[in-house]
N, C-alpha and C. Protein backbone atom coordinates (compact mmCIF):
# COMPACT_ATOMS: atom_id res chain seq x y z
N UNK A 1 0.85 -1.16 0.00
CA UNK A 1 0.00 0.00 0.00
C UNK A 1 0.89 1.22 0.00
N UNK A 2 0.41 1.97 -1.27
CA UNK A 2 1.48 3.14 -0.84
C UNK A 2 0.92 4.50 -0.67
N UNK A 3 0.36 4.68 0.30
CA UNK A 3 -0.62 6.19 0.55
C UNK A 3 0.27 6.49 1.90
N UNK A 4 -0.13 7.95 2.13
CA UNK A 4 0.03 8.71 3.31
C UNK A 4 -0.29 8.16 4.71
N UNK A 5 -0.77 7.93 4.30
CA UNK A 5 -1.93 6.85 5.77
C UNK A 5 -1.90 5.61 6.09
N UNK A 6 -1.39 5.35 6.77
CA UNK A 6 -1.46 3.69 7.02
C UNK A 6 -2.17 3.37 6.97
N UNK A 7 -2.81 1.83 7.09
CA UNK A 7 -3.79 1.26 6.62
C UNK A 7 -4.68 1.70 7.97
N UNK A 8 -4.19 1.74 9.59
CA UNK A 8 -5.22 2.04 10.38
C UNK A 8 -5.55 3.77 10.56
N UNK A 9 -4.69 4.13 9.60
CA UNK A 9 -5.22 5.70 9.74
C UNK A 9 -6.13 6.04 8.62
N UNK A 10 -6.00 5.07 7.90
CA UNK A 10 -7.07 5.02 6.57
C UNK A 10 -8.33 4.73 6.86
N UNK A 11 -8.93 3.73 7.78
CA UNK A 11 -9.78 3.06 8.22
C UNK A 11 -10.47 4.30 9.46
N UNK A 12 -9.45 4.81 10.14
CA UNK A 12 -9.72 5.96 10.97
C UNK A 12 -10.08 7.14 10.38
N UNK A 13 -9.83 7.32 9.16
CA UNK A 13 -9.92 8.91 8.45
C UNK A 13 -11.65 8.16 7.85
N UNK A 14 -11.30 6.72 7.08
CA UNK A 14 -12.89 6.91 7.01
C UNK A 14 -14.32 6.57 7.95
N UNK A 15 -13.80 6.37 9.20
CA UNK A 15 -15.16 7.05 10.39
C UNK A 15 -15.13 8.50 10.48
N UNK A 16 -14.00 8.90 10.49
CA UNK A 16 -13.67 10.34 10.68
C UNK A 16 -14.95 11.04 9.69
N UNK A 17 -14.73 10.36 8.07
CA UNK A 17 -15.51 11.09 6.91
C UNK A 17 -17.05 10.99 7.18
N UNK A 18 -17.18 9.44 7.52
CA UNK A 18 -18.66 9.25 7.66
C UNK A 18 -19.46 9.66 8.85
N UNK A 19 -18.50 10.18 10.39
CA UNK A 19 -19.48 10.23 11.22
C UNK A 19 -19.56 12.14 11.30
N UNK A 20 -18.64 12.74 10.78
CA UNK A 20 -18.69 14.22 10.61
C UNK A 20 -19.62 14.45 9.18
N UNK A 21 -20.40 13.43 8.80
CA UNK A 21 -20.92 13.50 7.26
C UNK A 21 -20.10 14.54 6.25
N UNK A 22 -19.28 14.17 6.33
CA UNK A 22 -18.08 14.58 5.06
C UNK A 22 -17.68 13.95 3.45
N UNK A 23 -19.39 14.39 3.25
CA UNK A 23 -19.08 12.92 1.80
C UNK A 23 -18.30 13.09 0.96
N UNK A 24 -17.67 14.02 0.97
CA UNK A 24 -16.48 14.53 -0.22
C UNK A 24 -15.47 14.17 -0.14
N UNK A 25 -15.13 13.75 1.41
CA UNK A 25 -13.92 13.14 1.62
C UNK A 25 -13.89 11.70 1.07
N UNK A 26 -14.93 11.01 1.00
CA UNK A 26 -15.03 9.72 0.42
C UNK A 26 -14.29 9.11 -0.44
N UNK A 27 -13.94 10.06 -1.68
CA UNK A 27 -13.30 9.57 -2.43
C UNK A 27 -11.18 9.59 -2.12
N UNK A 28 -11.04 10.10 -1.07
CA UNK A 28 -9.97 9.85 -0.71
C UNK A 28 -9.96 8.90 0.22
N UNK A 29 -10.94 7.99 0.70
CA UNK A 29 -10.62 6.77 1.32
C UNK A 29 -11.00 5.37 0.26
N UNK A 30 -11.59 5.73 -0.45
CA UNK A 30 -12.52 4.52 -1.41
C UNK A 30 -11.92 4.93 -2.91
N UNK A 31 -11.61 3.71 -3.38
CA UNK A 31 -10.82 3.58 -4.80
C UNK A 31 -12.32 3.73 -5.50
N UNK A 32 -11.89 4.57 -6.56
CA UNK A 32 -13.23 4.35 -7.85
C UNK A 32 -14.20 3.11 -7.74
N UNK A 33 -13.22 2.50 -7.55
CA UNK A 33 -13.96 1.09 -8.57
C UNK A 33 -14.10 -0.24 -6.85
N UNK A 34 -14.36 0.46 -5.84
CA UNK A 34 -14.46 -0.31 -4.71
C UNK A 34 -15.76 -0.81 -4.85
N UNK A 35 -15.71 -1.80 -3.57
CA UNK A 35 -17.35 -2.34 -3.53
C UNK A 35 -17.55 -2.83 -1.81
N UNK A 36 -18.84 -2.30 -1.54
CA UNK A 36 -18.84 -2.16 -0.34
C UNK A 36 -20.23 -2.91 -0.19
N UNK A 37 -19.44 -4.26 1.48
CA UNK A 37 -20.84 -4.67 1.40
C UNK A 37 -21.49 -4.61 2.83
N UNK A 38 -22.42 -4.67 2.48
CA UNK A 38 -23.11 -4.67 4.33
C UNK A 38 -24.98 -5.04 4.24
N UNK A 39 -24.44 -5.71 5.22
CA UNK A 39 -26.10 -6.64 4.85
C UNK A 39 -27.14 -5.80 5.24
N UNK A 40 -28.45 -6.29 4.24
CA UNK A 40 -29.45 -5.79 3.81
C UNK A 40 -29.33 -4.98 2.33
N UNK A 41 -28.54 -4.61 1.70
CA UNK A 41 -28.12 -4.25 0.78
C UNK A 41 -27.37 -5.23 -0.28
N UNK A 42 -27.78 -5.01 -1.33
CA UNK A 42 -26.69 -5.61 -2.63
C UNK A 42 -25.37 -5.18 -2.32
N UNK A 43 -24.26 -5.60 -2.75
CA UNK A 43 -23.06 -4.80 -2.82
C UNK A 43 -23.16 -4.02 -3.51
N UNK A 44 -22.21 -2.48 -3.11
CA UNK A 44 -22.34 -1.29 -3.69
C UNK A 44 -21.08 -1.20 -4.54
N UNK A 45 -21.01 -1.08 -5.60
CA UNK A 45 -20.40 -1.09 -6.42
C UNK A 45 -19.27 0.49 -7.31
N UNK A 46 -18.68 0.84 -7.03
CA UNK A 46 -17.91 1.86 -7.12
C UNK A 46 -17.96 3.04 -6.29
N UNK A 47 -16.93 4.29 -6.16
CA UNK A 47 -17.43 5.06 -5.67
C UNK A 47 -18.94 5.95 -5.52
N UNK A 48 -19.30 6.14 -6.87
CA UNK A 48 -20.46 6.85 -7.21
C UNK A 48 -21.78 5.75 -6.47
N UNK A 49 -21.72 4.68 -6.03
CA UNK A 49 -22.53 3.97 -5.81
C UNK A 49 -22.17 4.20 -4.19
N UNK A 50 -21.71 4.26 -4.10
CA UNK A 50 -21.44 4.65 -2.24
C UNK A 50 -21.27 5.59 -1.88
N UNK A 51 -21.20 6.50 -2.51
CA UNK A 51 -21.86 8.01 -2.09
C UNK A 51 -23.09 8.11 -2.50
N UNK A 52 -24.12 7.51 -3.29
CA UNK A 52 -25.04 8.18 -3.31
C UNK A 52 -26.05 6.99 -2.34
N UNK A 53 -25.11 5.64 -1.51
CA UNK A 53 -25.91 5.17 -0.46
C UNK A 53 -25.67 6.36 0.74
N UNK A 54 -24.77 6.82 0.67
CA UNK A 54 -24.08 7.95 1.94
C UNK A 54 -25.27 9.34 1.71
N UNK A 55 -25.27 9.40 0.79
CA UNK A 55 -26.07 11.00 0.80
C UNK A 55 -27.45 10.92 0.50
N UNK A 56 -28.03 9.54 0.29
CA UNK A 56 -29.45 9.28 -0.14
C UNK A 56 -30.51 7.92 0.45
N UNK A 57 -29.15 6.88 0.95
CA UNK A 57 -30.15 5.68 1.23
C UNK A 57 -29.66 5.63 3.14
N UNK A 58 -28.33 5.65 3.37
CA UNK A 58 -28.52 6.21 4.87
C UNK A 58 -29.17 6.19 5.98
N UNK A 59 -29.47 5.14 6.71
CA UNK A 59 -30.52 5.58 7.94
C UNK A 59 -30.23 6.45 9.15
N UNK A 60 -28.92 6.71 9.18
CA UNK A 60 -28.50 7.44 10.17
C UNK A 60 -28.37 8.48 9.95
N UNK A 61 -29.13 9.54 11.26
CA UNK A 61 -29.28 10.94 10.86
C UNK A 61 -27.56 11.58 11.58
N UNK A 62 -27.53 11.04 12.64
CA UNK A 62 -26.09 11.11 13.73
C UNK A 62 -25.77 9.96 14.11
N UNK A 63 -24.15 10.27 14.70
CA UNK A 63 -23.45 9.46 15.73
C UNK A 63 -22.47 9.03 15.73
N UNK A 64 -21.45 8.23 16.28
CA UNK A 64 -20.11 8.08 16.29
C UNK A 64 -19.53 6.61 16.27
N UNK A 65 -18.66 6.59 15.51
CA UNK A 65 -18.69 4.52 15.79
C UNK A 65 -17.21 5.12 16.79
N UNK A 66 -17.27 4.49 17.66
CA UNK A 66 -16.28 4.09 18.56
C UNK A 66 -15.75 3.04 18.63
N UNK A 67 -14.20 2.62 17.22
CA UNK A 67 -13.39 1.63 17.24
C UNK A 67 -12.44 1.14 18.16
N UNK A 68 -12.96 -0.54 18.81
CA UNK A 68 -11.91 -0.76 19.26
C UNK A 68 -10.56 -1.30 19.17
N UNK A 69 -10.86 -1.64 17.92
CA UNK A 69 -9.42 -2.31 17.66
C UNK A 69 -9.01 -2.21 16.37
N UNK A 70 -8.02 -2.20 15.62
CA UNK A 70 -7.94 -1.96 14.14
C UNK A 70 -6.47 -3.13 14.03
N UNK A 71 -6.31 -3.86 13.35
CA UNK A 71 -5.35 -4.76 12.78
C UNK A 71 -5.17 -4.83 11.34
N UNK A 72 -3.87 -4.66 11.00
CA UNK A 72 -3.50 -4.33 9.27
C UNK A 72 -2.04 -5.01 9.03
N UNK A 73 -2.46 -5.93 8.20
CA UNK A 73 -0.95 -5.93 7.35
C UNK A 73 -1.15 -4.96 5.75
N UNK A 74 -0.69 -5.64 4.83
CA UNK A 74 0.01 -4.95 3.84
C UNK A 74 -1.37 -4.51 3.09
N UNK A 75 -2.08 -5.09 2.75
CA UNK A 75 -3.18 -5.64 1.70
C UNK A 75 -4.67 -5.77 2.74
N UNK A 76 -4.56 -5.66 3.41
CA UNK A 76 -5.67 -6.30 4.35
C UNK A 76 -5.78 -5.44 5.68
N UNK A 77 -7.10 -5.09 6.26
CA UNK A 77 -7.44 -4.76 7.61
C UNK A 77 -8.34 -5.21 8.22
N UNK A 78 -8.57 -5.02 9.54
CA UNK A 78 -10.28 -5.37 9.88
C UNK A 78 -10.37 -4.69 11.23
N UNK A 79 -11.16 -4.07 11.46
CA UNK A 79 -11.73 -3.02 12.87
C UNK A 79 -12.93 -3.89 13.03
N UNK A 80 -12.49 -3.74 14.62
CA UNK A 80 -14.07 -3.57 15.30
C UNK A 80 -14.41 -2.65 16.43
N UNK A 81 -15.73 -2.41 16.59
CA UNK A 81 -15.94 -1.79 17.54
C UNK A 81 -17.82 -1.35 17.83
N UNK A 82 -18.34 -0.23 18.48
CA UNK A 82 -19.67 0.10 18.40
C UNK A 82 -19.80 1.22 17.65
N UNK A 83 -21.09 1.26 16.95
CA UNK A 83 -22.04 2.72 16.57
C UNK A 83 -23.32 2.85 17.57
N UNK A 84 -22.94 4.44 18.09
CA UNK A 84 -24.18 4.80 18.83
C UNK A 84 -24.22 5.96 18.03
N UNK A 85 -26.08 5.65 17.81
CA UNK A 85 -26.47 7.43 17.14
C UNK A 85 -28.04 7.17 16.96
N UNK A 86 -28.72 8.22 15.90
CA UNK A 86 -29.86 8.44 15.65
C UNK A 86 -30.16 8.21 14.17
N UNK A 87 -31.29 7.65 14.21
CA UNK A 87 -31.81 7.17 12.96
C UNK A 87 -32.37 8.57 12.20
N UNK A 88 -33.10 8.63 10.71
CA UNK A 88 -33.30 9.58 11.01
C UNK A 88 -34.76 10.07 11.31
N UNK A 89 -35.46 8.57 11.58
CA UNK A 89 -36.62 8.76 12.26
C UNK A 89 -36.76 8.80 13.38
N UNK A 90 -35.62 9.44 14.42
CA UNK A 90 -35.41 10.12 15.44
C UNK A 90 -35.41 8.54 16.35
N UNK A 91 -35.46 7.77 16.25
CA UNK A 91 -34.76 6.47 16.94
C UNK A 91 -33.04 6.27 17.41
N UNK A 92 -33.17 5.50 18.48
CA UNK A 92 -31.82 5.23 19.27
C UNK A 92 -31.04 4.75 18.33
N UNK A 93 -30.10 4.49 17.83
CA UNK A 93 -29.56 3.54 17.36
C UNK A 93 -27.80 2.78 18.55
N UNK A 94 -27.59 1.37 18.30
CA UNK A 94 -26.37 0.72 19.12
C UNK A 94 -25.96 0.06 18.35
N UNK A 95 -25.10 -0.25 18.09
CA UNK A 95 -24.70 -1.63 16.92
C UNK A 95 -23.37 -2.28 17.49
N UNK A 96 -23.35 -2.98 17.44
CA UNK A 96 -21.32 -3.37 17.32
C UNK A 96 -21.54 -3.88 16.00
N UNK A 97 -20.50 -3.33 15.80
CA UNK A 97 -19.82 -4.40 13.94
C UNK A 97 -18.88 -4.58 14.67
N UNK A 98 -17.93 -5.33 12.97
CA UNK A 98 -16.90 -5.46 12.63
C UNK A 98 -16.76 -5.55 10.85
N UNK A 99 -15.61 -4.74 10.73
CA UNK A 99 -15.35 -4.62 9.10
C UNK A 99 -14.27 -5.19 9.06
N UNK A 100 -14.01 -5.55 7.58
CA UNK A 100 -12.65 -6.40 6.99
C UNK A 100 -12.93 -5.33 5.40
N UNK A 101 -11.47 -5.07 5.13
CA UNK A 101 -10.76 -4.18 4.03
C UNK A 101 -9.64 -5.01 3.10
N UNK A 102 -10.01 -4.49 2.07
CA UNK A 102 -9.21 -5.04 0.59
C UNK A 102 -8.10 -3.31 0.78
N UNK A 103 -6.78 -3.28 0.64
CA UNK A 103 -6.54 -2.17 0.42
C UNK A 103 -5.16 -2.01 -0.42
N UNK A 104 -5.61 -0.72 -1.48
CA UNK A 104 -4.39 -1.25 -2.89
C UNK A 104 -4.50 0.49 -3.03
N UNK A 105 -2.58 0.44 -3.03
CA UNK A 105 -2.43 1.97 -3.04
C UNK A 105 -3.32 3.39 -2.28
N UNK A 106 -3.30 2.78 -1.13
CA UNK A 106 -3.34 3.55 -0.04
C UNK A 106 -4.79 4.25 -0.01
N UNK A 107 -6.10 3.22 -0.56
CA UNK A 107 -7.42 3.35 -0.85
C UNK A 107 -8.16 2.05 -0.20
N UNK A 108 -9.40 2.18 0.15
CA UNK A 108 -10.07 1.00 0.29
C UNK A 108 -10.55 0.49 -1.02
N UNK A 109 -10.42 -0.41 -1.28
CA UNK A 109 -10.90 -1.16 -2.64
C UNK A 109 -12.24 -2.43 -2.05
N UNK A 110 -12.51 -3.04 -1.22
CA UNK A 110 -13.38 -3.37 -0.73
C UNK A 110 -13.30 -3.70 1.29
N UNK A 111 -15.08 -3.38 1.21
CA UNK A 111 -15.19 -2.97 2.73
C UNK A 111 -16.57 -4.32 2.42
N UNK A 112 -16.47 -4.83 4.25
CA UNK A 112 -17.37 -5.80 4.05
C UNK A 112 -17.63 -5.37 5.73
N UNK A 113 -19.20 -4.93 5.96
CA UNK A 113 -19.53 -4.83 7.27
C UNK A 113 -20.13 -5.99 8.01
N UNK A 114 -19.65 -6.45 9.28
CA UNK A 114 -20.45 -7.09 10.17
C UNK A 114 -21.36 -6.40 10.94
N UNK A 115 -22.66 -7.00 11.15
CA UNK A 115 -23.63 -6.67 12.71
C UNK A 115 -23.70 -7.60 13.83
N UNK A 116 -23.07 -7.41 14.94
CA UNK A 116 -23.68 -8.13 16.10
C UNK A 116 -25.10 -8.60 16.18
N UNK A 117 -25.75 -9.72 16.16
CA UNK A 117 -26.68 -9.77 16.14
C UNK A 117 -27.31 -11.36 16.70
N UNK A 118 -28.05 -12.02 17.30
CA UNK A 118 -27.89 -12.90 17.86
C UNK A 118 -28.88 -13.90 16.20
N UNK A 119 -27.82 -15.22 16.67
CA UNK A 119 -28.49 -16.24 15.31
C UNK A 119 -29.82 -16.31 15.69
N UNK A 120 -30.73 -16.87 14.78
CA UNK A 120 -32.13 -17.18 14.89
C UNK A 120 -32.32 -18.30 13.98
């Protein structure tokens, strides 16, 4: 990876983008041609497809993910931690994830989200 940012400051700059709703910054964490997945959704397929889930499909009106852990080698990362915030039908929101990262020249090229959630 050869960017400015290490791979956990990359991963950190993009909560940074998404919880200050900074969609412009987006494209300096996410390669063109990334694909981002997270259930309930198809995979999102390039940048332009994940900004316009960021600025249009979105349920969160606020809030902050608070990562606890971030691990990276060369090519590869994965964080976990919680999101607390507000929907934007004025609901609580709590989550824990965990994400895993594809990363090539100092961009995310694919993001794959986990939800805590109990099996059924």
């Amino acid at each position: 990876m050869s960017g400015t940012l290490s791979a956990e400051g990359l991963i950190r700059q993009l909560f940074h983008v998404v919880d200050n709703r900074c969609w412009e910054g987006l494209s300096g964490v996410f390669a063109k041609d990334a694909v981002y997945e997270r259930p309930g959704y198809e995979p999102l397929k390039g940048l332009a497809r994940i900004s316009h889930f960021y600025t249009h499909e979105r349920i969160i009106a606020s809030g902050r993910h608070a990562v606890d852990h971030v691990t990276a080698g060369y090519e590869a990362a994965a964080c976990w931690g919680r999101f607390r915030g507000e929907s934007i039908n004025g609901d609580p929101l709590d989550e824990q994830f965990a994400d895993t990262y594809v990363l090539v020249d100092g961009k995310i090229t694919h993001r794959k989200t986990f939800f805590y959630r109990p099996a059924i």
